[in-house]
C-alpha atoms as a PDB file:
ATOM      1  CA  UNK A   1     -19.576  18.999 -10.383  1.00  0.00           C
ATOM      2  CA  UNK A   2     -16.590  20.252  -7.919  1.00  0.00           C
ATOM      3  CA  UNK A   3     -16.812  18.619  -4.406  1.00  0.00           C
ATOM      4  CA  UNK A   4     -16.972  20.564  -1.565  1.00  0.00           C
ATOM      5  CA  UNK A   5     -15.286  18.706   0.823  1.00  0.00           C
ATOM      6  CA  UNK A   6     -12.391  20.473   2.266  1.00  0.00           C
ATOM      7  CA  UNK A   7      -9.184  18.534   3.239  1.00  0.00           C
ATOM      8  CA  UNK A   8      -7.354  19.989   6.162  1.00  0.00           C
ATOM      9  CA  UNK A   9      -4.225  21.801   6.222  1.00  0.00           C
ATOM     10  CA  UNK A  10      -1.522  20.445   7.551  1.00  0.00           C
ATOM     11  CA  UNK A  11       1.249  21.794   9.498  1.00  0.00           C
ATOM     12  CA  UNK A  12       4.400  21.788   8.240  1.00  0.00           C
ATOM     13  CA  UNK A  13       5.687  21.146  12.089  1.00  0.00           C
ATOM     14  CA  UNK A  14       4.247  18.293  12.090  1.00  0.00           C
ATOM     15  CA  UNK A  15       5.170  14.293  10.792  1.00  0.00           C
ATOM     16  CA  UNK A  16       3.376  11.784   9.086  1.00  0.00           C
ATOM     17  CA  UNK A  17       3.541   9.638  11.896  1.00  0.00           C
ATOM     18  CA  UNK A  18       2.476  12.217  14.263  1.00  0.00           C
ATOM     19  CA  UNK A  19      -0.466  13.014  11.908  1.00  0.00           C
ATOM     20  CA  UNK A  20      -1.599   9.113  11.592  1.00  0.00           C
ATOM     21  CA  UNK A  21      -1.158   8.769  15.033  1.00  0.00           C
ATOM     22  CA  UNK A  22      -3.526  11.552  16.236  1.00  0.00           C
ATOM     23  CA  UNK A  23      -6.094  10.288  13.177  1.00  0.00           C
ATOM     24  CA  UNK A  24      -6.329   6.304  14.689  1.00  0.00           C
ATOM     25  CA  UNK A  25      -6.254   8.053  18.527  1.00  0.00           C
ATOM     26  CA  UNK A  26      -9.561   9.315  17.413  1.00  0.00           C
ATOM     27  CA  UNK A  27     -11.253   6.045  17.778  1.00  0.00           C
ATOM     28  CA  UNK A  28     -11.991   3.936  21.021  1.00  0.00           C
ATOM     29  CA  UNK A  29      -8.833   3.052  22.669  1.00  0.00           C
ATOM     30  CA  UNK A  30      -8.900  -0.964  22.214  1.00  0.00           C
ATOM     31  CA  UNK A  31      -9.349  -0.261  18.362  1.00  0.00           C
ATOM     32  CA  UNK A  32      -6.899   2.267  17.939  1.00  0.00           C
ATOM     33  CA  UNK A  33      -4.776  -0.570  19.921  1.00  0.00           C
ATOM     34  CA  UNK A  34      -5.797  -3.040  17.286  1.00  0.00           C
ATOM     35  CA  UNK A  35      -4.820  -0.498  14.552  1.00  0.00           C
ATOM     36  CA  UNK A  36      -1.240  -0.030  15.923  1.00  0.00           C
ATOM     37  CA  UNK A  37      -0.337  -3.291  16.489  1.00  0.00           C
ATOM     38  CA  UNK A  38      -1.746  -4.570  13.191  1.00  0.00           C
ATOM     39  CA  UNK A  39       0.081  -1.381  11.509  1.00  0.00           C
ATOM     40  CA  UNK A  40       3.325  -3.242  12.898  1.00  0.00           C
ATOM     41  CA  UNK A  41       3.219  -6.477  11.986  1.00  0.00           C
ATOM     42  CA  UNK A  42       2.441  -5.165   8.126  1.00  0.00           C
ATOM     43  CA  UNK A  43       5.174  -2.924   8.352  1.00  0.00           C
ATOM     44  CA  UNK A  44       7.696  -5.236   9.804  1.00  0.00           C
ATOM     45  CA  UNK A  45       6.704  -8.722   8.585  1.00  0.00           C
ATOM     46  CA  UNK A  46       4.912  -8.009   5.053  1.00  0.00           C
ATOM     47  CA  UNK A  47       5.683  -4.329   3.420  1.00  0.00           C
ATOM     48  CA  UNK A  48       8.933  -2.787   5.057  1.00  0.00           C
ATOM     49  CA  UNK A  49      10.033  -0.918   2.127  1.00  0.00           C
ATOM     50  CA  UNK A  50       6.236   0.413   0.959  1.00  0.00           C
ATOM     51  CA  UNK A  51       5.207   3.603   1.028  1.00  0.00           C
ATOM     52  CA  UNK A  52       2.276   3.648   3.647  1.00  0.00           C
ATOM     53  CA  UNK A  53      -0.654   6.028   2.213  1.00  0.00           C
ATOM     54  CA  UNK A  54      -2.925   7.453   4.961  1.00  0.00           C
ATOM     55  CA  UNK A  55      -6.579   9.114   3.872  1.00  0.00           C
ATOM     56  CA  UNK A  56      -8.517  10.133   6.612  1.00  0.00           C
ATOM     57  CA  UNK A  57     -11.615  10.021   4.979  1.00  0.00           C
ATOM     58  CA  UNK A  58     -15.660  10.833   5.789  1.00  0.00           C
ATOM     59  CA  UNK A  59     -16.188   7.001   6.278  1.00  0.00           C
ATOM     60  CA  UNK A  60     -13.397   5.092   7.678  1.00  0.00           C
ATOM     61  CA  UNK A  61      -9.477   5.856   8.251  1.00  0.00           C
ATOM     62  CA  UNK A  62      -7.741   4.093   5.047  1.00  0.00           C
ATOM     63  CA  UNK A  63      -4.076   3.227   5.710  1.00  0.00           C
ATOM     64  CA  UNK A  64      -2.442   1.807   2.420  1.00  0.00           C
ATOM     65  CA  UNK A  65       0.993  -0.359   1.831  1.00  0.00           C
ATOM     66  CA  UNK A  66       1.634   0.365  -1.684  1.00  0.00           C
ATOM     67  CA  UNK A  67       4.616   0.584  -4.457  1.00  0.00           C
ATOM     68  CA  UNK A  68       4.360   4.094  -5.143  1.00  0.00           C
ATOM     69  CA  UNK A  69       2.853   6.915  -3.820  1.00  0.00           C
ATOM     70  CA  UNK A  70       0.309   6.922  -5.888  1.00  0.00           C
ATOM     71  CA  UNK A  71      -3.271   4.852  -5.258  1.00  0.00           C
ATOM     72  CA  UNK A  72      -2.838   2.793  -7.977  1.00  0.00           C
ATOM     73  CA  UNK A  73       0.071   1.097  -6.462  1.00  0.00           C
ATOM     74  CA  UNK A  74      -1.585   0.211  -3.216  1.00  0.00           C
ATOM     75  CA  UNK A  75      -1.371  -3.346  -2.603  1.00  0.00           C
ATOM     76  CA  UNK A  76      -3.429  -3.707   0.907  1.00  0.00           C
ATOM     77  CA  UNK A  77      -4.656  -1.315   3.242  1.00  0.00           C
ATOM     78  CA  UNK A  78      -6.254  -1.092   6.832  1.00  0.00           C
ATOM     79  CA  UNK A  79      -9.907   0.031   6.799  1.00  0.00           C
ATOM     80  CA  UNK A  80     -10.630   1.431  10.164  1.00  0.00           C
ATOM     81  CA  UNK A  81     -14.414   1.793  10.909  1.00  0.00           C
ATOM     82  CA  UNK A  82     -16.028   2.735  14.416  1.00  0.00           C
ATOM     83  CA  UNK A  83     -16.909  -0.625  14.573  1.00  0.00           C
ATOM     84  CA  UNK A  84     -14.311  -2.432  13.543  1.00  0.00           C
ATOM     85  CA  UNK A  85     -10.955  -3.329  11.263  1.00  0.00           C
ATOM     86  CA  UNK A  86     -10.850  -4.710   7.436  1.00  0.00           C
ATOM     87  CA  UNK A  87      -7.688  -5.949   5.915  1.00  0.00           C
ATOM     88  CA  UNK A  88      -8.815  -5.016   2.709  1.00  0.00           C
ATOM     89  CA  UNK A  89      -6.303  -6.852  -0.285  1.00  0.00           C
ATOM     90  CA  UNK A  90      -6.782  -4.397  -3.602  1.00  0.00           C
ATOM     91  CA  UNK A  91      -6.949  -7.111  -6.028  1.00  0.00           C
ATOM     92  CA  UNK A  92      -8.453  -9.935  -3.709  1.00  0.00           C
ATOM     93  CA  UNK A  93     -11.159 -10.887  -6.270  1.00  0.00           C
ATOM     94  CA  UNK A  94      -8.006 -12.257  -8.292  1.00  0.00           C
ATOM     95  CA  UNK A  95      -6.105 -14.291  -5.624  1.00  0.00           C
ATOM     96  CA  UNK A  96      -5.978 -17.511  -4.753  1.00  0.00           C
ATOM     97  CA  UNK A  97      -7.973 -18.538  -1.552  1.00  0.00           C
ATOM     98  CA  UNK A  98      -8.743 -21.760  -1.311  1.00  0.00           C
ATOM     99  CA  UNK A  99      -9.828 -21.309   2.442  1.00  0.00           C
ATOM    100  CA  UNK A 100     -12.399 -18.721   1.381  1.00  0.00           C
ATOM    101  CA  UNK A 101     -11.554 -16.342   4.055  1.00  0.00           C
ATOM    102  CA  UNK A 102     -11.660 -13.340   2.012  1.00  0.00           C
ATOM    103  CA  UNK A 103     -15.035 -11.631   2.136  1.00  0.00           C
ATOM    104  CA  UNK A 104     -16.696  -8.964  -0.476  1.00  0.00           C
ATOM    105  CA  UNK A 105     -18.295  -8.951  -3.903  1.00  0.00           C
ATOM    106  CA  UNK A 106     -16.761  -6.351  -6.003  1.00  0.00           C
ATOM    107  CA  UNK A 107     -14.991  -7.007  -8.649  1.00  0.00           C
ATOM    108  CA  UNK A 108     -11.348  -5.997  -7.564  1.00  0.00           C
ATOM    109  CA  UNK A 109     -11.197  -6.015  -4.044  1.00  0.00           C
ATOM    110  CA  UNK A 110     -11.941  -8.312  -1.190  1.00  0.00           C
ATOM    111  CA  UNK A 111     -11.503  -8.038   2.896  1.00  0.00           C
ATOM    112  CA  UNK A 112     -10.792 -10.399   5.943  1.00  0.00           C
ATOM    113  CA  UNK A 113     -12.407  -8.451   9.561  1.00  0.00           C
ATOM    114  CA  UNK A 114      -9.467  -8.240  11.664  1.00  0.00           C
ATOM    115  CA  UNK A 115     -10.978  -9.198  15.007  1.00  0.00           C
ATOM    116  CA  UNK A 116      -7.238  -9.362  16.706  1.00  0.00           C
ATOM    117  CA  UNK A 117      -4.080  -9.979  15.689  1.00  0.00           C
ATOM    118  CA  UNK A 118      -4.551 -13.882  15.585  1.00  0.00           C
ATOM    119  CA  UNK A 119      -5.336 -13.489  12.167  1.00  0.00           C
ATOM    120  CA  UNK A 120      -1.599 -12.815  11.220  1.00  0.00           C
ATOM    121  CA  UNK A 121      -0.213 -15.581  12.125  1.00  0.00           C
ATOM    122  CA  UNK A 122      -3.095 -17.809   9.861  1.00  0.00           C
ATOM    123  CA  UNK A 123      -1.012 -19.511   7.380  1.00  0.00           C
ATOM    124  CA  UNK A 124      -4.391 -18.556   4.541  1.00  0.00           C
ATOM    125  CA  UNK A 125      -3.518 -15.369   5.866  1.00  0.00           C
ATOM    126  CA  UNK A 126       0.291 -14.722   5.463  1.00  0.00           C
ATOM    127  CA  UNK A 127      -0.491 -16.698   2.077  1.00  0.00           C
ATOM    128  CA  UNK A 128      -2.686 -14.466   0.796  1.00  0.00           C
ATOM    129  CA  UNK A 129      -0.783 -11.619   1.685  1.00  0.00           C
ATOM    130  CA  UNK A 130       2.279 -13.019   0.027  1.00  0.00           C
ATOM    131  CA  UNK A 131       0.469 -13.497  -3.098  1.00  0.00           C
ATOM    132  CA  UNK A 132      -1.051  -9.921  -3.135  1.00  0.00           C
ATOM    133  CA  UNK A 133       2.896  -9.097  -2.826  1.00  0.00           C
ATOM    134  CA  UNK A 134       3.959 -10.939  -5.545  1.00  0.00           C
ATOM    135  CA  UNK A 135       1.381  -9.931  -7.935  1.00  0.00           C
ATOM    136  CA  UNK A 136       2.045  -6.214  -7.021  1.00  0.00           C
ATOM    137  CA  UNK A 137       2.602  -4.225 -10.191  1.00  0.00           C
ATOM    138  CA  UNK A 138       5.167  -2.520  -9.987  1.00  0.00           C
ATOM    139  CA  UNK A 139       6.746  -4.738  -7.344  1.00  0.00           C
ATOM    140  CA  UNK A 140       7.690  -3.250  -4.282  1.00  0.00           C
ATOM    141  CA  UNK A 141      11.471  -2.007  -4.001  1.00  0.00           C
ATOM    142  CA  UNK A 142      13.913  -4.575  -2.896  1.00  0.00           C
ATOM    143  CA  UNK A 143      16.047  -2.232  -0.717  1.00  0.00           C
ATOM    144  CA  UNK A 144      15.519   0.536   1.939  1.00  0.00           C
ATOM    145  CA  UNK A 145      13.392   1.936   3.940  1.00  0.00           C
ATOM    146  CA  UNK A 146       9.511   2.518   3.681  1.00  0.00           C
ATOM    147  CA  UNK A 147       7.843   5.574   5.143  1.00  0.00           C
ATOM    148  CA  UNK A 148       4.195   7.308   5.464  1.00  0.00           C
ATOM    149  CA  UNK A 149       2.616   9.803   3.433  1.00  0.00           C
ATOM    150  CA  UNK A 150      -0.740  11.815   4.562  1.00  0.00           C
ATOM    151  CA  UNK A 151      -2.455  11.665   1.279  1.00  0.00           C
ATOM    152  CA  UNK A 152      -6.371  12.977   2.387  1.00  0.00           C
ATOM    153  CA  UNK A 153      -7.162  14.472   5.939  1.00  0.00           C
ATOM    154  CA  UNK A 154     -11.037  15.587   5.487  1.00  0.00           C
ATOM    155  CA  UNK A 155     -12.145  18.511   7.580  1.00  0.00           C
ATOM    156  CA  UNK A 156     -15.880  16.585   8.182  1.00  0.00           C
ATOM    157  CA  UNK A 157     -16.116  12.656   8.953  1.00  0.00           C
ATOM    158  CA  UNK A 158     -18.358  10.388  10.483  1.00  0.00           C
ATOM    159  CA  UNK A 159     -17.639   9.782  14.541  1.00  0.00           C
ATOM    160  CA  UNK A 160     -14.780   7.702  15.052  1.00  0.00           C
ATOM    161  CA  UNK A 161     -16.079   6.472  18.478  1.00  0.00           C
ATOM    162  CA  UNK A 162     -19.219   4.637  19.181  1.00  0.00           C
ATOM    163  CA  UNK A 163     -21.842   6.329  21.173  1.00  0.00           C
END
């Protein structure tokens, strides 16, 4: 059976960045804040050469550090929900966490609620986050630079703000 969601077209005018920005400026303005911010510190302390991988989907705003540019290669992502922020690791059910911070059941991936950006500077944190690193497969490049690639923008999706 073919879905009938539509994704949106894009403009050709306009960036990634400028896309992902006016997707997280959708939701109330201290959790788009808390999206930013925590955006930045994954970029600049933990994935500076990944390829960021942004679905806008019906449920929550996905933004993915991965290897490639393809899903499978996603390492973490932010889950952005009306409500609130997951840092969701991909293969969390396999890492070591001997704090038991990470939350879930499946049996791949696991999240931590990002409540502020306190949580970043958690040693169980930044260890975690390291390991999800080093058991990336393919590892992430070395060198250069990362950048952001719109992979799903759905036409229809849940409210972004609260009532």
């Amino acid at each position: 059976m073919k879905s009938r969601t539509k994704t949106t077209t894009v403009a050709a005018t306009q960036s990634p960045e400028k896309q992902l920005a006016g997707f997280i400026a959708r939701f109330d303005p201290a959790l788009a804040k808390l999206v930013r911010s925590a955006r930045k510190v994954l970029r600049e302390k933990f994935f500076p050469t990944a390829v960021e991988l942004v679905y806008d989907n019906y449920n929550a705003l996905a933004i993915g550090f991965a290897t490639t540019e393809k899903a499978s290669g996603a390492i973490v992502s932010l889950a952005v929900y009306p409500r609130w922020v997951n840092l969701y690791f991909v293969y969390g059910a396999s890492l070591p966490d001997p704090e038991g911070l990470l939350q879930g059941t499946g049996n791949r991936g696991r999240f931590i609620r990002l409540d502020d950006l306190k949580r970043f500077d958690q040693p169980a944190v930044q260890q975690l986050l390291r390991a999800a690193i080093d058991d990336a497969d393919p590892p992430l490049p070395a060198k250069g630079r990362g950048y952001t690639l719109i992979k799903m923008a759905l036409e229809k999706r849940r409210p972004r703000r609260l009532a």
